[in-house]
N, C-alpha and C. Protein backbone atom coordinates (compact mmCIF):
# COMPACT_ATOMS: atom_id res chain seq x y z
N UNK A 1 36.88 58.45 73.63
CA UNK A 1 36.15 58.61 72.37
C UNK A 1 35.94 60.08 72.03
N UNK A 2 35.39 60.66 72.70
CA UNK A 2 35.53 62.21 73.02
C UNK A 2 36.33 63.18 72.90
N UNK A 3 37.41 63.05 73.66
CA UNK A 3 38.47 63.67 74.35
C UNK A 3 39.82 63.53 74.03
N UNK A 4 39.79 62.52 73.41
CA UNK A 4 40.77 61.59 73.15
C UNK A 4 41.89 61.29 73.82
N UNK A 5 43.41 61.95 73.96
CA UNK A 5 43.92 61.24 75.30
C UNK A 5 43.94 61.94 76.27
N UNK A 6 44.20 61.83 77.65
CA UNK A 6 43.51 62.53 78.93
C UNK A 6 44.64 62.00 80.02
N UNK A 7 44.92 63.00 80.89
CA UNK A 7 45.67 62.40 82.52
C UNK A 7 44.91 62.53 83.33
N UNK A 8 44.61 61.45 84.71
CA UNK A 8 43.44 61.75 85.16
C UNK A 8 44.70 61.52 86.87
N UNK A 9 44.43 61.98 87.45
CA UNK A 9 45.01 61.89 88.81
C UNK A 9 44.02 61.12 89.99
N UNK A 10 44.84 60.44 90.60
CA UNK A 10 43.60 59.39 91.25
C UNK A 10 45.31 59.19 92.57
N UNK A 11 44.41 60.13 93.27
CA UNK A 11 44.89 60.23 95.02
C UNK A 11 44.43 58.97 95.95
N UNK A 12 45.58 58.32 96.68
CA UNK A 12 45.41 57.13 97.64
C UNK A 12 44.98 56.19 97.10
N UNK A 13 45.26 56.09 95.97
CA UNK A 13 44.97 54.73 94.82
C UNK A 13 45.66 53.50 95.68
N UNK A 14 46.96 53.54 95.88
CA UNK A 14 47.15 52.25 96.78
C UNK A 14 47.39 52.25 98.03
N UNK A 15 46.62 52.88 98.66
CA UNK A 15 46.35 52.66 100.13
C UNK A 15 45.13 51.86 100.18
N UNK A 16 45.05 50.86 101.70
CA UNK A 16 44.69 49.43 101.26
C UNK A 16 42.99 49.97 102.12
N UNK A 17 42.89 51.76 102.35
CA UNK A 17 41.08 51.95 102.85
C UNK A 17 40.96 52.93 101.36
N UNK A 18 41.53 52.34 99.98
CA UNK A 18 41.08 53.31 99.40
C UNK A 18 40.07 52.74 98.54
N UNK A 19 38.84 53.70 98.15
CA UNK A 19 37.52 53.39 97.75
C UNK A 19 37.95 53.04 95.94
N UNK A 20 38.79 53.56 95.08
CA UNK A 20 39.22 53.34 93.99
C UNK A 20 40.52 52.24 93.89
N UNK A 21 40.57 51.20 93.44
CA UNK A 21 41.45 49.74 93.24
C UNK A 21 42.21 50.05 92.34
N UNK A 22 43.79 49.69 92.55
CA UNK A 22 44.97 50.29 91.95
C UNK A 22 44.09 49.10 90.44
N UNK A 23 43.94 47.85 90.45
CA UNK A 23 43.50 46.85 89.70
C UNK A 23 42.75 47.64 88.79
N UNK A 24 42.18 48.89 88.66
CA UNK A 24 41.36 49.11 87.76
C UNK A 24 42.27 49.77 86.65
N UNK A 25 43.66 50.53 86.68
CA UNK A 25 44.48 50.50 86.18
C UNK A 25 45.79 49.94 85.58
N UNK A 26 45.09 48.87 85.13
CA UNK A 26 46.00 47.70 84.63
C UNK A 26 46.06 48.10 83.22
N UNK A 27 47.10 47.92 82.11
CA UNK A 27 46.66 48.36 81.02
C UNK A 27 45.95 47.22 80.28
N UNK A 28 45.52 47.86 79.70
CA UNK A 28 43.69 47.42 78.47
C UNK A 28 42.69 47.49 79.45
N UNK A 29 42.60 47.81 80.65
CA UNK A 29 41.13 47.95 81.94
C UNK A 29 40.64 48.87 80.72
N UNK A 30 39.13 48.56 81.12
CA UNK A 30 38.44 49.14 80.24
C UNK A 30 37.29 49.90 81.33
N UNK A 31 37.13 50.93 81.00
CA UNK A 31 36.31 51.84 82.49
C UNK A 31 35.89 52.33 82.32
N UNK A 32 35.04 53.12 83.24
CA UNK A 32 34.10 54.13 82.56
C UNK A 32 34.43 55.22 84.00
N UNK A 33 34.22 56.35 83.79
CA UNK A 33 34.22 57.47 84.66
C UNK A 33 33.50 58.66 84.74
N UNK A 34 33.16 59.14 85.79
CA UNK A 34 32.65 60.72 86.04
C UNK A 34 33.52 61.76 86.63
N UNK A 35 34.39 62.38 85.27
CA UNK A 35 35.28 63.03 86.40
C UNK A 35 34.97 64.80 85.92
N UNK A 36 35.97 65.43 87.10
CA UNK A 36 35.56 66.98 86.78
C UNK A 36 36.67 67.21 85.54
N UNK A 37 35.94 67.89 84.38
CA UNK A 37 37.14 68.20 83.31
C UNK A 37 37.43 69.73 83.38
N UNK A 38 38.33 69.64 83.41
CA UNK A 38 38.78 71.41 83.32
C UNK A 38 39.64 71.45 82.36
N UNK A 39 39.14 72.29 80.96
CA UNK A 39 40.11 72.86 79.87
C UNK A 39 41.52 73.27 80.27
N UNK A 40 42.24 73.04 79.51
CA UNK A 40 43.91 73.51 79.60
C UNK A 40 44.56 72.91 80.82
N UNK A 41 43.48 71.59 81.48
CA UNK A 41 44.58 71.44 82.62
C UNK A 41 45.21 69.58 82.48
N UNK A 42 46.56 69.87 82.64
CA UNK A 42 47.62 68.99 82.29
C UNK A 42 46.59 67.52 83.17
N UNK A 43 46.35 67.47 84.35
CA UNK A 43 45.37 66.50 84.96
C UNK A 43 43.73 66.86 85.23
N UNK A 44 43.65 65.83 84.88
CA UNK A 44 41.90 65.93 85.51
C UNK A 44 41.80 65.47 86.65
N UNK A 45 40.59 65.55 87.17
CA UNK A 45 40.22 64.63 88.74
C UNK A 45 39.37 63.67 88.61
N UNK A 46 38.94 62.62 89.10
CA UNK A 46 38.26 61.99 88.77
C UNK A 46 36.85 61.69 89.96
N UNK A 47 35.84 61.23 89.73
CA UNK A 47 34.79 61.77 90.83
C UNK A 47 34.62 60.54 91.34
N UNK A 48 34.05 59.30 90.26
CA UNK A 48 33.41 58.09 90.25
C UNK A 48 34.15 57.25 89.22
N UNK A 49 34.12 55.94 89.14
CA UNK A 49 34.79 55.15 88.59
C UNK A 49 34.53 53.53 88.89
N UNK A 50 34.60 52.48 87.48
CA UNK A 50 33.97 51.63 87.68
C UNK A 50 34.78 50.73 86.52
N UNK A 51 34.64 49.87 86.42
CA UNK A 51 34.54 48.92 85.09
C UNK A 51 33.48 47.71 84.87
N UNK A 52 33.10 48.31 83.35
CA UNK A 52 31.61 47.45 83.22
C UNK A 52 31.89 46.39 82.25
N UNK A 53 33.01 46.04 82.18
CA UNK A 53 33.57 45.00 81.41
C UNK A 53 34.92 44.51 81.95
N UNK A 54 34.80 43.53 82.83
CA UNK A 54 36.39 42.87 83.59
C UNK A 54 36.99 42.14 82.88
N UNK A 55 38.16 42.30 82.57
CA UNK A 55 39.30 41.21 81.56
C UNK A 55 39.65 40.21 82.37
N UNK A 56 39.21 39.09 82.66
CA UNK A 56 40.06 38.49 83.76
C UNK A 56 41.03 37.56 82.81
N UNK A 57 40.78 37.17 81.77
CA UNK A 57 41.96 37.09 80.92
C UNK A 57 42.99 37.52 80.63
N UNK A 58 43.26 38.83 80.52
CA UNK A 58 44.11 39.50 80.38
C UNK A 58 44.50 39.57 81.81
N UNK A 59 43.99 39.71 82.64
CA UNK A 59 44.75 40.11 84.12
C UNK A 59 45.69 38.62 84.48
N UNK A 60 45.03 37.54 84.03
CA UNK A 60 45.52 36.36 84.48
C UNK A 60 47.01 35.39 82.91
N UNK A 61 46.59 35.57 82.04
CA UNK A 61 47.50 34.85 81.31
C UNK A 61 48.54 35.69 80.92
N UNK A 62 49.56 35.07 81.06
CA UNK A 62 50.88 36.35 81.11
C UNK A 62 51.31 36.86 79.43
N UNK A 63 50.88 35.47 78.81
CA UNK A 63 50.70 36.25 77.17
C UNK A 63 50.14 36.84 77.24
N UNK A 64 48.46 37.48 77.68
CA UNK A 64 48.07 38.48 77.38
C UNK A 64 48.10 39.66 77.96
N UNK A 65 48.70 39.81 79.22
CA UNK A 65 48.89 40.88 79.83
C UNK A 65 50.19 41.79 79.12
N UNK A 66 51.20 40.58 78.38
CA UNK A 66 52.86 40.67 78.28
C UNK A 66 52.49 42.24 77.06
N UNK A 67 51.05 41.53 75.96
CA UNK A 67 50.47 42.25 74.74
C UNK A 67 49.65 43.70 75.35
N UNK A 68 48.94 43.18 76.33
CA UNK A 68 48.51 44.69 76.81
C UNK A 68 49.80 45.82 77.03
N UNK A 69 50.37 44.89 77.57
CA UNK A 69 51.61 46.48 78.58
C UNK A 69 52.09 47.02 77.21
N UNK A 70 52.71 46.25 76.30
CA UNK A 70 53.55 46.73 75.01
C UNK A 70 52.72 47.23 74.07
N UNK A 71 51.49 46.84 73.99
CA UNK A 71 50.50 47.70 73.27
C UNK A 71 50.32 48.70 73.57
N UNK A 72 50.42 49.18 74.97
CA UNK A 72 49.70 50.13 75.77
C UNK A 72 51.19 51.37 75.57
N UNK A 73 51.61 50.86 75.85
CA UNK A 73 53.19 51.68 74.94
C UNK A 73 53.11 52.31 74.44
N UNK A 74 52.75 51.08 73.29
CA UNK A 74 52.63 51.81 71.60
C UNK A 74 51.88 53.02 71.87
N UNK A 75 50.56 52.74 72.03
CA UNK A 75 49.63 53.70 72.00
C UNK A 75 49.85 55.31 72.28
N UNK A 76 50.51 54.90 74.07
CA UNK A 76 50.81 56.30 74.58
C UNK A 76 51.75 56.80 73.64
N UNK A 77 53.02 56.48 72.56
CA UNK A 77 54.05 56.91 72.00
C UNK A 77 52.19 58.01 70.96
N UNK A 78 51.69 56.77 70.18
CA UNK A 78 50.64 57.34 69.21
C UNK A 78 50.18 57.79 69.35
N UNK A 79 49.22 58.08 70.80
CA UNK A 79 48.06 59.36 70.71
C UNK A 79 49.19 60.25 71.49
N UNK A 80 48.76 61.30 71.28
CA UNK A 80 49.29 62.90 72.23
C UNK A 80 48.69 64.21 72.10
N UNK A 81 47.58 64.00 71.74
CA UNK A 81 46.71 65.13 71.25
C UNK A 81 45.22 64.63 72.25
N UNK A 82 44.53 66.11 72.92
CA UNK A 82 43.43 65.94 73.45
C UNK A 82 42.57 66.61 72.36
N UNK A 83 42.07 65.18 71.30
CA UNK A 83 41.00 65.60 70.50
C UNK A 83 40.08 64.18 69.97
N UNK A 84 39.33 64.49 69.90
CA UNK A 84 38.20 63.27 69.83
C UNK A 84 39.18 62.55 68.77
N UNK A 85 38.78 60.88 68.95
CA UNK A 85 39.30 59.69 68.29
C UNK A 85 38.45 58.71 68.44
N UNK A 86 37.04 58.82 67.70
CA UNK A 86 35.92 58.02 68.02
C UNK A 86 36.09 56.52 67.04
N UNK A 87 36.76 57.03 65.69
CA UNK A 87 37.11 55.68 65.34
C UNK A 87 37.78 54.69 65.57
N UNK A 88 39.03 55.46 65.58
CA UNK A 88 40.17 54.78 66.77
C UNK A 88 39.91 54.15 68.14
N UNK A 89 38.71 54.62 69.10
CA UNK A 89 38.31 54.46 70.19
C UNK A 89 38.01 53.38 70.12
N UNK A 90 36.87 52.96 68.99
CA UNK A 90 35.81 51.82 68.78
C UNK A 90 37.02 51.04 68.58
N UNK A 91 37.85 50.98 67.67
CA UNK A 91 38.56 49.81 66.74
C UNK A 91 39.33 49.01 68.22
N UNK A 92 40.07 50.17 69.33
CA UNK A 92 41.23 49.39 70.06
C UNK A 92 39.88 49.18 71.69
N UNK A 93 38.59 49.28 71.27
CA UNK A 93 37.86 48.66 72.21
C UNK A 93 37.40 47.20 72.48
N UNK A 94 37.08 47.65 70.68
CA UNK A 94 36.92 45.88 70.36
C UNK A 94 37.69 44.83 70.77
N UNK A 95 38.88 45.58 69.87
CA UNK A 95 40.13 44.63 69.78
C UNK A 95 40.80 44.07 71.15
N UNK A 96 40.52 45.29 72.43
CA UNK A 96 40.93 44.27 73.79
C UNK A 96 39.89 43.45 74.19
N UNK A 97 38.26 44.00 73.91
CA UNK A 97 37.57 42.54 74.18
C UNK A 97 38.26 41.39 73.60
N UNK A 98 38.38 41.25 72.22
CA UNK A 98 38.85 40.74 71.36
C UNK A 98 39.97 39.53 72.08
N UNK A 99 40.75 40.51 72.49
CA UNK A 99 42.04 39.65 73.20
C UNK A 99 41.66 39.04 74.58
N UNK A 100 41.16 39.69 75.30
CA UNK A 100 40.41 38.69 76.19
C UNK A 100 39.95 37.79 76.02
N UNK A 101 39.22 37.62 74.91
CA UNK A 101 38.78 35.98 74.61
C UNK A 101 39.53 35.16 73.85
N UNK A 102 40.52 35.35 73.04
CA UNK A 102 41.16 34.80 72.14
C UNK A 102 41.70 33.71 72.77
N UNK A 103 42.07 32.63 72.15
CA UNK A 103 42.83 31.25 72.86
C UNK A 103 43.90 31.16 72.17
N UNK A 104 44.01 31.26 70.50
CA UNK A 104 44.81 30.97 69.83
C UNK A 104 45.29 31.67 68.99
N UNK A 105 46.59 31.99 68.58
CA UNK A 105 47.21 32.83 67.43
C UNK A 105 47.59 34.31 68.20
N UNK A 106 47.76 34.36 68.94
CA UNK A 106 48.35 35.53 70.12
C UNK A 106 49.30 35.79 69.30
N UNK A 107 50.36 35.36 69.10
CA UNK A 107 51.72 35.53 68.76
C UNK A 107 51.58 36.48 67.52
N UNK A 108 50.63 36.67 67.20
CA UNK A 108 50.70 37.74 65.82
C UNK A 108 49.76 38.79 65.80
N UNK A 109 48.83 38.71 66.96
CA UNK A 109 47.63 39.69 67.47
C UNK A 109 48.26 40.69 67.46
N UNK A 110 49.55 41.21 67.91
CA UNK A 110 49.78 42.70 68.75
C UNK A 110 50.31 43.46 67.38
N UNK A 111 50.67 42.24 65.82
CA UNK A 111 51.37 42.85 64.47
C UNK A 111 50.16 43.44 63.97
N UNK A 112 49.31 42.83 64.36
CA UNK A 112 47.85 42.87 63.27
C UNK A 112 47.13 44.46 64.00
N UNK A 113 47.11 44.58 65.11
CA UNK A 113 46.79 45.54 66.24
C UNK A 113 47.05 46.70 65.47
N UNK A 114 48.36 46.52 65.60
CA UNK A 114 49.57 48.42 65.12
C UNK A 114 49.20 48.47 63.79
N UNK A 115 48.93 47.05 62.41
CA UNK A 115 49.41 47.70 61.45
C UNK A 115 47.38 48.23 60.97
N UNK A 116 46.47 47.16 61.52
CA UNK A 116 45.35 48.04 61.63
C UNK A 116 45.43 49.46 62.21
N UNK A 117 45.80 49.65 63.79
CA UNK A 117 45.79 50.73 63.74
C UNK A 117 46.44 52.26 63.35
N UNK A 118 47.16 52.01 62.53
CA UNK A 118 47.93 52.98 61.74
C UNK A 118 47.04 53.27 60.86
N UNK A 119 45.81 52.12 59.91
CA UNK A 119 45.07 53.37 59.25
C UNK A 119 44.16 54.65 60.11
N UNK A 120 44.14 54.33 61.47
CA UNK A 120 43.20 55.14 61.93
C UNK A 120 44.71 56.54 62.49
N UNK A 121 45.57 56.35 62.16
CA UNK A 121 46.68 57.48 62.43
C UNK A 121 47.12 58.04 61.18
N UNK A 122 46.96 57.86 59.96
CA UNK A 122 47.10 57.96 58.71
C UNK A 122 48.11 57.62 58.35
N UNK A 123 49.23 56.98 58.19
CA UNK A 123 50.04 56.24 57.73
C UNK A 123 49.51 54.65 57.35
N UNK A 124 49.14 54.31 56.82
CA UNK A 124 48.58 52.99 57.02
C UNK A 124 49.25 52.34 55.42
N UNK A 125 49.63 51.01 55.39
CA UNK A 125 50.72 50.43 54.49
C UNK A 125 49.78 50.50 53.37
N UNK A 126 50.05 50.27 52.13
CA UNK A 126 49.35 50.54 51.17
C UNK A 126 49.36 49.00 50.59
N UNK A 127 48.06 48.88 49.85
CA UNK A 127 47.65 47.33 49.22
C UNK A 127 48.11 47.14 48.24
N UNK A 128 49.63 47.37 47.66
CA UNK A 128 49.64 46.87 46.51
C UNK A 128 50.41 45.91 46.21
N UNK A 129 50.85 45.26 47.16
CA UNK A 129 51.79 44.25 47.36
C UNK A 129 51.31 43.27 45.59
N UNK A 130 52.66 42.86 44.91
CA UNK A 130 52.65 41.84 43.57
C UNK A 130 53.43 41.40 43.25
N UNK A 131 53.69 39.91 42.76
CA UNK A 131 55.02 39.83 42.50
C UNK A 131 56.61 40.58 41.83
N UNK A 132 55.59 41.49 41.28
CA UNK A 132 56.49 42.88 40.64
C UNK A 132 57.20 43.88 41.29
N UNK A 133 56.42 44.06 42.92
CA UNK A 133 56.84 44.78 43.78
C UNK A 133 56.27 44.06 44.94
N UNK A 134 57.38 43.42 45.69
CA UNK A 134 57.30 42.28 46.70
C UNK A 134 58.30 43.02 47.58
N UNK A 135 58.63 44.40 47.95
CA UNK A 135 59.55 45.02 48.80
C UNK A 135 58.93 45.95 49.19
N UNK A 136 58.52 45.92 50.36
CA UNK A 136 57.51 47.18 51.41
C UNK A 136 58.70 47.85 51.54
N UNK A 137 58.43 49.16 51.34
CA UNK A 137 59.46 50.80 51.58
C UNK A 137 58.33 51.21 52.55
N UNK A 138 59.16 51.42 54.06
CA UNK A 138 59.01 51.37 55.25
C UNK A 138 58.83 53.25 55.27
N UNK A 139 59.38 53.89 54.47
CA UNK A 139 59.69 55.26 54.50
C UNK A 139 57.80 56.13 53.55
N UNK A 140 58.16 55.47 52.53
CA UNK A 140 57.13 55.40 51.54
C UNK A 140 56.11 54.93 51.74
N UNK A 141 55.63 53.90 52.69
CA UNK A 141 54.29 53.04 52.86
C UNK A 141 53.58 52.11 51.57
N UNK A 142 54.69 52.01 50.57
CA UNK A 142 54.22 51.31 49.33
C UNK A 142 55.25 50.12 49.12
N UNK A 143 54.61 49.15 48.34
CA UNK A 143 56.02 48.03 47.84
C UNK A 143 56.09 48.47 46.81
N UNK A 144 57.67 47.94 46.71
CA UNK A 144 58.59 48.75 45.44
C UNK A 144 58.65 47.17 44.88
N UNK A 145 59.30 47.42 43.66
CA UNK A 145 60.37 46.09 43.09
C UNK A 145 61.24 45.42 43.26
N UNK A 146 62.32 46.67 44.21
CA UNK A 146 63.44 46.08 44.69
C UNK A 146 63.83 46.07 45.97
N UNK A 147 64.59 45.32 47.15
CA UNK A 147 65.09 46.13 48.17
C UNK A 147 65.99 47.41 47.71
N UNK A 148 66.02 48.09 48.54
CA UNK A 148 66.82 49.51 48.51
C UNK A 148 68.27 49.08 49.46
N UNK A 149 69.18 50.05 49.67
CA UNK A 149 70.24 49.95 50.17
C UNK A 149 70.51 50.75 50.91
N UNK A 150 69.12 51.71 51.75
CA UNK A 150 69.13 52.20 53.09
C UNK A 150 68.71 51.62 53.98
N UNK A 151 68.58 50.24 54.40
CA UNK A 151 66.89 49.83 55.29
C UNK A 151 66.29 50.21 55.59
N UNK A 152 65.65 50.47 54.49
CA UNK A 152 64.06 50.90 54.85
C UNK A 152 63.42 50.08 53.91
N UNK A 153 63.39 49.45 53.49
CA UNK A 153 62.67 48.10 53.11
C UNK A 153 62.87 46.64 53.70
N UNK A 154 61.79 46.19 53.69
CA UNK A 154 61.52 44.75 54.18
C UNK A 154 61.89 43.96 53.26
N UNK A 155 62.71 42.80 53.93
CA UNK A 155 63.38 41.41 52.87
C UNK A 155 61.82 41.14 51.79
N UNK A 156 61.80 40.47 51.08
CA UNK A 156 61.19 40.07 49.90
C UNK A 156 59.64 39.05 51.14
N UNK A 157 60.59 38.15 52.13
CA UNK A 157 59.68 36.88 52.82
C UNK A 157 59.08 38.16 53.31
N UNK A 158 59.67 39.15 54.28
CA UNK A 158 59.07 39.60 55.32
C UNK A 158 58.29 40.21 54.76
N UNK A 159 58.27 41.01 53.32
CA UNK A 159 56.73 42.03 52.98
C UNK A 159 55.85 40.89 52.87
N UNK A 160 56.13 39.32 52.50
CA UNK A 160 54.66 38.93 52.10
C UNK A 160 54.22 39.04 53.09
N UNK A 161 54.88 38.31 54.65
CA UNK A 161 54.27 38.31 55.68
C UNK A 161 53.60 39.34 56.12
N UNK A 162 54.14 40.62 56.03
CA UNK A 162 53.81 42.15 56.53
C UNK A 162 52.66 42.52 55.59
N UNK A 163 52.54 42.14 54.10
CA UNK A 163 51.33 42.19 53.57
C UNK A 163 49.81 41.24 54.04
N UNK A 164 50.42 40.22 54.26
CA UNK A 164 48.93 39.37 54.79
C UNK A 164 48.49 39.75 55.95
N UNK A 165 49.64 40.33 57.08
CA UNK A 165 48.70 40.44 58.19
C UNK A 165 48.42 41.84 58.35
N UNK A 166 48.84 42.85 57.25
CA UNK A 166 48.11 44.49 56.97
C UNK A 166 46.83 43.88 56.67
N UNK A 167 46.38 42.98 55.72
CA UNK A 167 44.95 42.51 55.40
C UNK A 167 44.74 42.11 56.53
N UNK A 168 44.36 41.57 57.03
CA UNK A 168 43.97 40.73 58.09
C UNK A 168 42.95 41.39 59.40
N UNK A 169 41.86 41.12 59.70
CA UNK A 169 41.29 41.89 60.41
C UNK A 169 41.22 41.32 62.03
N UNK A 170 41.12 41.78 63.37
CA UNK A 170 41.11 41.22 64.21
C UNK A 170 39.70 40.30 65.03
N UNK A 171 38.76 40.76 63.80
CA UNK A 171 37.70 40.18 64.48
C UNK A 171 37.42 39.00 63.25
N UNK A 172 38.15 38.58 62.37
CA UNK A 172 38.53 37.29 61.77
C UNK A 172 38.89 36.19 62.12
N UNK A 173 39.67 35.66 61.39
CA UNK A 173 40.73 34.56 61.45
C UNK A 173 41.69 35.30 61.63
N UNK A 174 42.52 34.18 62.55
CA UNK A 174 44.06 35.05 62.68
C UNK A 174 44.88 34.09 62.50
N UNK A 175 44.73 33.18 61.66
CA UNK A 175 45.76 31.67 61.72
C UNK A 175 46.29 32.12 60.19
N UNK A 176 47.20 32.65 60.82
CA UNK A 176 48.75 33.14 59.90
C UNK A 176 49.84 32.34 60.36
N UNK A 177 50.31 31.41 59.69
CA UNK A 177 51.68 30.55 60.73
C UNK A 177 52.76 31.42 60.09
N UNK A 178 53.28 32.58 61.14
CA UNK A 178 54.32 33.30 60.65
C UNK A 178 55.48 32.47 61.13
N UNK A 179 56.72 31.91 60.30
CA UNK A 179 58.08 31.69 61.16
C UNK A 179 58.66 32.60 62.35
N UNK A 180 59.16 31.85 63.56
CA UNK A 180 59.24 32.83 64.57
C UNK A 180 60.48 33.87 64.24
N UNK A 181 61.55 33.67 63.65
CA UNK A 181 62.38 34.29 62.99
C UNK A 181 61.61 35.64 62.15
N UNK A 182 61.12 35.52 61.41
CA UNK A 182 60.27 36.69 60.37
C UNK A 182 59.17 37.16 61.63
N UNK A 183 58.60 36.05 62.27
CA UNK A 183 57.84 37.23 63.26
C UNK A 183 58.45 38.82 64.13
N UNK A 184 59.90 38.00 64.37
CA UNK A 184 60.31 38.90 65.35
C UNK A 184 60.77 40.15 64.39
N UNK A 185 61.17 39.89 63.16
CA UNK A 185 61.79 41.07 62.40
C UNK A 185 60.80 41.66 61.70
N UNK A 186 59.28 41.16 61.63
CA UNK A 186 58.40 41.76 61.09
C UNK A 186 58.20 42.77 62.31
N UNK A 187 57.84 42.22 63.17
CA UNK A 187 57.48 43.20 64.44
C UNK A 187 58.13 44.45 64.94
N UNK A 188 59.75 44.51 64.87
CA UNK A 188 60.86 45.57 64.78
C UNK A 188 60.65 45.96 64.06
N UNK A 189 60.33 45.62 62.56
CA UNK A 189 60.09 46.26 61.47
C UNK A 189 59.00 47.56 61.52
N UNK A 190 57.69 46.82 62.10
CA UNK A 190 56.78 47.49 62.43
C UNK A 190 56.74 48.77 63.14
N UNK A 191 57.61 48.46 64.16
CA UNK A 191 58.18 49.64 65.12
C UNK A 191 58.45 50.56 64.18
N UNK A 192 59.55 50.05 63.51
CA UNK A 192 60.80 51.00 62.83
C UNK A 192 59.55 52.04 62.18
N UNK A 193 58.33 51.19 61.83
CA UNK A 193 57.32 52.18 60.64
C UNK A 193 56.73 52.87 61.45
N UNK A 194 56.47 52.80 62.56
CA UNK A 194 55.84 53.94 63.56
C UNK A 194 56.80 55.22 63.80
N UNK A 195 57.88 54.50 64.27
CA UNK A 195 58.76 55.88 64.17
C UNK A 195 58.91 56.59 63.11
N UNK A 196 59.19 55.77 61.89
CA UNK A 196 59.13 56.50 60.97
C UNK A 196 58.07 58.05 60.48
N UNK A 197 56.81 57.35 60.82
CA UNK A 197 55.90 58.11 61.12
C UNK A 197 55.42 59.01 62.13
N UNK A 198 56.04 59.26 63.13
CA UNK A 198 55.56 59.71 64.29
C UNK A 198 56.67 60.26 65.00
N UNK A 199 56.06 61.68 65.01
CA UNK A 199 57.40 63.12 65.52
C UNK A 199 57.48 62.31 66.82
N UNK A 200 58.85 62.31 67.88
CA UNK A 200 59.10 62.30 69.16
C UNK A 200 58.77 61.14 69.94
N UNK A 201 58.89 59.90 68.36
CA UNK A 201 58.49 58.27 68.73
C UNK A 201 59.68 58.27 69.90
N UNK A 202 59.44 57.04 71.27
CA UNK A 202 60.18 56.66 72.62
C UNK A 202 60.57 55.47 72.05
N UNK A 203 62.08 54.89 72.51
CA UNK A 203 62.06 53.86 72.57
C UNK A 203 60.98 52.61 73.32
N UNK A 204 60.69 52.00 72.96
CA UNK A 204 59.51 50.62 73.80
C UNK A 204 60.27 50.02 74.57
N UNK A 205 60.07 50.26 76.04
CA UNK A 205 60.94 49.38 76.93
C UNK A 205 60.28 48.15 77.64
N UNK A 206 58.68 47.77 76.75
CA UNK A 206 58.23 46.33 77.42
C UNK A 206 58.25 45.18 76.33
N UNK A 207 59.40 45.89 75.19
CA UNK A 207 59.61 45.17 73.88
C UNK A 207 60.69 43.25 74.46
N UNK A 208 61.14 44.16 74.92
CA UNK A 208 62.30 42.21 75.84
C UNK A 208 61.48 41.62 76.54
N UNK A 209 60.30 42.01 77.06
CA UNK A 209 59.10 41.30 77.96
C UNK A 209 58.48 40.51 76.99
N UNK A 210 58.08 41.10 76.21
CA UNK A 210 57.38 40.30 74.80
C UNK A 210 58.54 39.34 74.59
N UNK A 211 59.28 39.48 74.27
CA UNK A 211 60.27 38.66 73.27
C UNK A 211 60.70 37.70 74.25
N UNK A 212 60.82 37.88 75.19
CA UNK A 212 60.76 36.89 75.97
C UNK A 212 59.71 35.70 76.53
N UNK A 213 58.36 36.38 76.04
CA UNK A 213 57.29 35.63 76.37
C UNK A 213 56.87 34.83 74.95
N UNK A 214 57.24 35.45 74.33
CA UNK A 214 56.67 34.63 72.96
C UNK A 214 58.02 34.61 72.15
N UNK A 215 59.00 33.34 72.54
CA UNK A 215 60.32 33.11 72.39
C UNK A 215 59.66 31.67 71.22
């Protein structure tokens, strides 16, 4: 919230007399710490360490762990700057409580995740989706009228879809019945708009884990 992103070094993490549990670094663990910070340095140390909120959901159902790891991706590609991100902090705090409890509609949680959190990165898709302009320009962040003939616009089905779940909030309803076909190309799509946006975007290599889990 503070600091915003941080490397923290944590010595004899999996050795089996060590006082800190590799388990507390699972991605979405949510933790709290006392560590020594020292300006300009690439790692921190860490002193004390705890978690005051356990996911055992997420640790246990493989849909939701499959959404943590590939979320957790995303993220590291998105933050890279050590500077406070208190809004951002709150929004992707909630949102893994959030997923810890959720039972139903997973399959579209991790679209709704990125395209919320892109307003807190400033790119965020713009509301003007109408039947007049029913073609999201992926480059532009606006719907146009027509597809274009670079791809960088979304088919006509896929902006509606990509428009309802830009609305869509995570501490709502999430019963969007997206076709699994348009899910998967909304979701690449999605990617494609991060990179678009974001100097020195990585390829996502826990993207076939997903797609495999939510086939």
């Amino acid at each position: 919230r503070d600091m915003g992103l941080q490397s923290y070094l944590v010595p004899g993490v999996r050795k089996n007399k060590s006082r800190t549990k590799a388990n507390l670094f699972q991605p979405f663990s949510l933790i709290e710490m006392v560590a020594y910070h020292k300006e300009g340095s690439g790692l921190q140390r860490i002193k004390e360490i705890r978690s005051p909120h356990p996911l055992p959901n997420i640790a246990t159902d493989i849909r939701k762990s499959s959404l943590a790891m590939f979320l957790s991706e995303m993220m590291l590609n998105a933050f890279k700057h050590q500077e406070p991100q208190s809004q951002a902090f709150e929004f992707i705090y909630n949102a893994i409580i959030r997923l810890d409890l959720l039972e139903e509609n997973l399959s579209v949680f991790h679209i709704i995740f990125l395209l919320q959190l892109s307003k807190f990165l400033g790119f965020a898709p713009a509301n003007d989706f109408s039947e007049s302009k029913a073609f999201f320009n992926l480059r532009e962040g606006i719907f146009q009228r027509g597809a274009d003939m670079a791809g960088i616009s979304l088919s006509q089905d896929e902006s509606k879809y990509f428009h309802l779940l830009s609305q869509t909030s995570l501490s709502g309803n999430l019963e969007i019945n997206v076709p699994l076909h348009l899910r998967k190309a909304i979701l690449s799509r999605t990617i494609d708009f991060y990179r678009m946006h974001m100097e020195g975007f990585r390829e996502i290599k826990s993207l076939q884990v997903l797609d495999a889990v939510f086939q």
